[in-house]
C-alpha atoms as a PDB file:
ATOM      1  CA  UNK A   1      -7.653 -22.774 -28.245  1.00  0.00           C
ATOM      2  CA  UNK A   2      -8.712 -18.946 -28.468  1.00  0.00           C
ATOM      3  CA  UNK A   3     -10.196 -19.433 -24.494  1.00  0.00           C
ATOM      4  CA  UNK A   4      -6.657 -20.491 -23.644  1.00  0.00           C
ATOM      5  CA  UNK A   5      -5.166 -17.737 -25.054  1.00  0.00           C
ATOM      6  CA  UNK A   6      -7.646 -15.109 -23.193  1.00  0.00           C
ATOM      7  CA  UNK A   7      -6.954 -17.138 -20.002  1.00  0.00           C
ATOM      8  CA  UNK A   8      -3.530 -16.307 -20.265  1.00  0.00           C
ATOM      9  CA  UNK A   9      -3.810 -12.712 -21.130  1.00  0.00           C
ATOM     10  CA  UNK A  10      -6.198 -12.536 -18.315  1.00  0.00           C
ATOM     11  CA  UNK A  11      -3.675 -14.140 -15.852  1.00  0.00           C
ATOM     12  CA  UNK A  12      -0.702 -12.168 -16.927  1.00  0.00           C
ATOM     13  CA  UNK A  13      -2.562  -8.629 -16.746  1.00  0.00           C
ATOM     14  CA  UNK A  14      -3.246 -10.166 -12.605  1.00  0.00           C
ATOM     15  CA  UNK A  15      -0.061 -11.139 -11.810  1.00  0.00           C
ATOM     16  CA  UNK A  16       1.291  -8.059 -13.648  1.00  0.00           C
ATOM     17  CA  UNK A  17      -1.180  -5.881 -11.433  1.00  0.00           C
ATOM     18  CA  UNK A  18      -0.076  -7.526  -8.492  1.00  0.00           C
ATOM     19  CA  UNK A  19       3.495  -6.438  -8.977  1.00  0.00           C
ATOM     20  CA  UNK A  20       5.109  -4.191  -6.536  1.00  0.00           C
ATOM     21  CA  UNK A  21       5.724  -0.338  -8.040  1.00  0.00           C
ATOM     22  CA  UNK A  22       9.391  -0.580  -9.445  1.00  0.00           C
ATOM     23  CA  UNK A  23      11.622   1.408  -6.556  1.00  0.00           C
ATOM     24  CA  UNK A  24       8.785   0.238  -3.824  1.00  0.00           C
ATOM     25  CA  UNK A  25      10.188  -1.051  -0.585  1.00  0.00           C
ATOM     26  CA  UNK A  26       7.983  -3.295   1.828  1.00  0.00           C
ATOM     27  CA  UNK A  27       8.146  -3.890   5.386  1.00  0.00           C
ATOM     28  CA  UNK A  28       6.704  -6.905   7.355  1.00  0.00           C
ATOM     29  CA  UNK A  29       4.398  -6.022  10.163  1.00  0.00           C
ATOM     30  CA  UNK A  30       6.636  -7.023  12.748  1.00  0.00           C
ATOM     31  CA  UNK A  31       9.355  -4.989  11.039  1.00  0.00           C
ATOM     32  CA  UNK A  32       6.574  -1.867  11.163  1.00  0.00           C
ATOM     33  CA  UNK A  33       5.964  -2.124  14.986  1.00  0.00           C
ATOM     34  CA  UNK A  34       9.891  -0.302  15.253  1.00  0.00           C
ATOM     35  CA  UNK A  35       9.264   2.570  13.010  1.00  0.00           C
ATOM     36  CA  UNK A  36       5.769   3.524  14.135  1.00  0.00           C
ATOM     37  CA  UNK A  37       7.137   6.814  16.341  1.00  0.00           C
ATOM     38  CA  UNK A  38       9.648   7.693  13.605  1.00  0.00           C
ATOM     39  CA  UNK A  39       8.782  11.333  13.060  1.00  0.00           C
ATOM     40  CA  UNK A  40      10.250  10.914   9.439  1.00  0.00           C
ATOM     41  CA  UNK A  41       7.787   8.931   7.821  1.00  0.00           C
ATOM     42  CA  UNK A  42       3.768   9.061   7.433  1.00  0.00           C
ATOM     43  CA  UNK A  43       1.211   6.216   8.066  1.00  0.00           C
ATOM     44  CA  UNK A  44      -1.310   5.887   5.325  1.00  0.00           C
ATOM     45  CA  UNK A  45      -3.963   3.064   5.781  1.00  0.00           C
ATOM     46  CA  UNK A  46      -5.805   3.133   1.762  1.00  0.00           C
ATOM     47  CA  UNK A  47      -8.832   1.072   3.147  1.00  0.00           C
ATOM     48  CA  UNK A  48     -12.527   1.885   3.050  1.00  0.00           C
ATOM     49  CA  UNK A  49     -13.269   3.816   6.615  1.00  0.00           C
ATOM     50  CA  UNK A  50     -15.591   1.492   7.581  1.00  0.00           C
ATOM     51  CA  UNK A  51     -12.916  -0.729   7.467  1.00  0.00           C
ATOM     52  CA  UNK A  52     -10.188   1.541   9.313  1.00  0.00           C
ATOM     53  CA  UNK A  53     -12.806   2.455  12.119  1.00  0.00           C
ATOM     54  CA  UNK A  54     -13.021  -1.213  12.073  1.00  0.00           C
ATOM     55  CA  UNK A  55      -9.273  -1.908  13.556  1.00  0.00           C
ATOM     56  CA  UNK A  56      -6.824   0.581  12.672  1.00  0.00           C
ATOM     57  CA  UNK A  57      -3.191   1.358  13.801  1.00  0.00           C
ATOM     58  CA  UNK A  58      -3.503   4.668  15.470  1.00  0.00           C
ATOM     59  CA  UNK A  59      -1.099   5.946  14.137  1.00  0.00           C
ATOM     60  CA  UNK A  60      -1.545   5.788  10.293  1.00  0.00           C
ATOM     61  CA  UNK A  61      -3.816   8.531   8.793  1.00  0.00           C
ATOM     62  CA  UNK A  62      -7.305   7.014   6.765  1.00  0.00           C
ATOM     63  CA  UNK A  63      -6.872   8.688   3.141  1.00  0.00           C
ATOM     64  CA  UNK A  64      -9.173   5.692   1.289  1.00  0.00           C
ATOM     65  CA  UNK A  65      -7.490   4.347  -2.375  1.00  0.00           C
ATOM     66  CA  UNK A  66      -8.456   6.874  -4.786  1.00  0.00           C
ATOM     67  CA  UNK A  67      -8.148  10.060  -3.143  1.00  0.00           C
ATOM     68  CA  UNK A  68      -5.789  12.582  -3.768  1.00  0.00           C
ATOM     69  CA  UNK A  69      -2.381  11.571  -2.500  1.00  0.00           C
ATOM     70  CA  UNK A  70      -0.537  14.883  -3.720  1.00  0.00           C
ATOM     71  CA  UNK A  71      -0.900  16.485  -0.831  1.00  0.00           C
ATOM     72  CA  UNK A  72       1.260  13.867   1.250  1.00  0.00           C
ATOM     73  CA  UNK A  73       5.094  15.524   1.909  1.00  0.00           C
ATOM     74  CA  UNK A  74       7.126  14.756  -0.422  1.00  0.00           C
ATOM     75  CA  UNK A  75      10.367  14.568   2.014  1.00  0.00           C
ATOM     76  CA  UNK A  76       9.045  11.776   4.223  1.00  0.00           C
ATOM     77  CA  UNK A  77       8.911   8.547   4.125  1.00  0.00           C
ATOM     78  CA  UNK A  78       5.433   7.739   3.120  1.00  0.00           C
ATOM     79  CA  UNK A  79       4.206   3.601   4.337  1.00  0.00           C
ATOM     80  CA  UNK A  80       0.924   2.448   2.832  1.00  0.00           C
ATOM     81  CA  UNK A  81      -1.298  -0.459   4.648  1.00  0.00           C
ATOM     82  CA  UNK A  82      -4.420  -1.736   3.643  1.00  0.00           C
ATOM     83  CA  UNK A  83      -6.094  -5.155   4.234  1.00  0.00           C
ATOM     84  CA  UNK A  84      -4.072  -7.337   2.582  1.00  0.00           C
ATOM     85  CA  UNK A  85      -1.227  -5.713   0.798  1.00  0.00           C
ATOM     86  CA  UNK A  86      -2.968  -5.286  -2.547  1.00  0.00           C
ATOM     87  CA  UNK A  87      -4.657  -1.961  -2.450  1.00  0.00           C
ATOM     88  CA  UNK A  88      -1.598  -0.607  -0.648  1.00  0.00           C
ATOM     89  CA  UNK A  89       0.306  -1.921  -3.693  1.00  0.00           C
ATOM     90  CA  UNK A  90      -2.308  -0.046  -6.132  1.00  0.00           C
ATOM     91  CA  UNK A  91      -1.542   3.187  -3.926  1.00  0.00           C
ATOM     92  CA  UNK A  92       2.389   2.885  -3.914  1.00  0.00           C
ATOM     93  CA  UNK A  93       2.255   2.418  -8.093  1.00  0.00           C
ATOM     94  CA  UNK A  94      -0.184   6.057  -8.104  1.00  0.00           C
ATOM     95  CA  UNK A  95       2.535   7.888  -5.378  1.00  0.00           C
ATOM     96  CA  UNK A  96       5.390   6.820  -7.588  1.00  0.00           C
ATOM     97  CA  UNK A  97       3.295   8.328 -10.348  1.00  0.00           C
ATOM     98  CA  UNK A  98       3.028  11.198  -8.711  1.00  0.00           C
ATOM     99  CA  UNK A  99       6.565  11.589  -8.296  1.00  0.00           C
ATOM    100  CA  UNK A 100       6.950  10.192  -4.444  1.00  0.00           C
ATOM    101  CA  UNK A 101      10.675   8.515  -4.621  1.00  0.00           C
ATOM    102  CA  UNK A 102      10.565   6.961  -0.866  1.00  0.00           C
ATOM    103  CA  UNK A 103       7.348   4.841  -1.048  1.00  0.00           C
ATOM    104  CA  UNK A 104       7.062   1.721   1.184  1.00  0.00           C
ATOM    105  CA  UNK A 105       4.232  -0.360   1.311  1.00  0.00           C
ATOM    106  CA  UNK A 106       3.295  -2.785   3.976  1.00  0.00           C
ATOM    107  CA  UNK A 107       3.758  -6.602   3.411  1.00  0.00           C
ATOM    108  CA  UNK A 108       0.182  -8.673   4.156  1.00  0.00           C
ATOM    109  CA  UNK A 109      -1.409  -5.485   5.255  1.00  0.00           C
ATOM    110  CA  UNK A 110      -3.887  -5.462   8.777  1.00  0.00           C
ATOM    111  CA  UNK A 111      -4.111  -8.979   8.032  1.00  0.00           C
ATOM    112  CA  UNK A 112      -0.616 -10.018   9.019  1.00  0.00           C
ATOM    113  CA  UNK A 113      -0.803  -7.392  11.847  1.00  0.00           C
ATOM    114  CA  UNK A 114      -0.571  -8.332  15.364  1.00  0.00           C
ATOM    115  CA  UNK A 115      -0.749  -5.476  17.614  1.00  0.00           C
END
């Protein structure tokens, strides 16, 4: 019974993880491929570098997950890619945090790209 019980905890504290930042939009990556020369908004890709020298978008800026995001404008747009979505996600909850209101973050990441 008691390993049930931490199961559920366990998968609860996942899904809950996996949530979206409340007041975070997303974009697909076909939706993405129209704003990429909008002057209003900055690219972040959160992934490792190895991974953004890998196969980037040229025109989102490498700041890896964990760095320090308060130097980002505050009165842009700012649209967060990673791999998959989930590290993006991660970075949109810490911007919010930090008091970014327009936050987007970037539906199935470089995966779902097609550029």
């Amino acid at each position: 019974m008691e390993i049930w019980l931490i199961i559920a905890i366990a998968l609860v504290f996942i899904i809950w993880r996996m949530l979206p930042a409340k007041g975070t939009k997303t974009i697909s990556t076909e939706a993405l491929k129209g704003t990429l020369n909008d002057k209003d908004k900055v690219f972040v890709d959160v992934r490792t570098p190895g991974e953004y020298k890998a196969r980037n978008i040229r025109q989102f800026k490498n700041i890896p997950l964990g760095s320090d995001f308060s130097k980002l404008p505050k009165d842009k747009e700012i649209v967060v890619i990673c791999q998959s979505g989930m590290r993006s996600g991660q970075a949109c909850k810490q911007l919010k945090k930090l008091g970014y209101d327009n936050v987007t973050n970037v539906r199935g990441g470089m995966s779902a790209w097609r550029g």
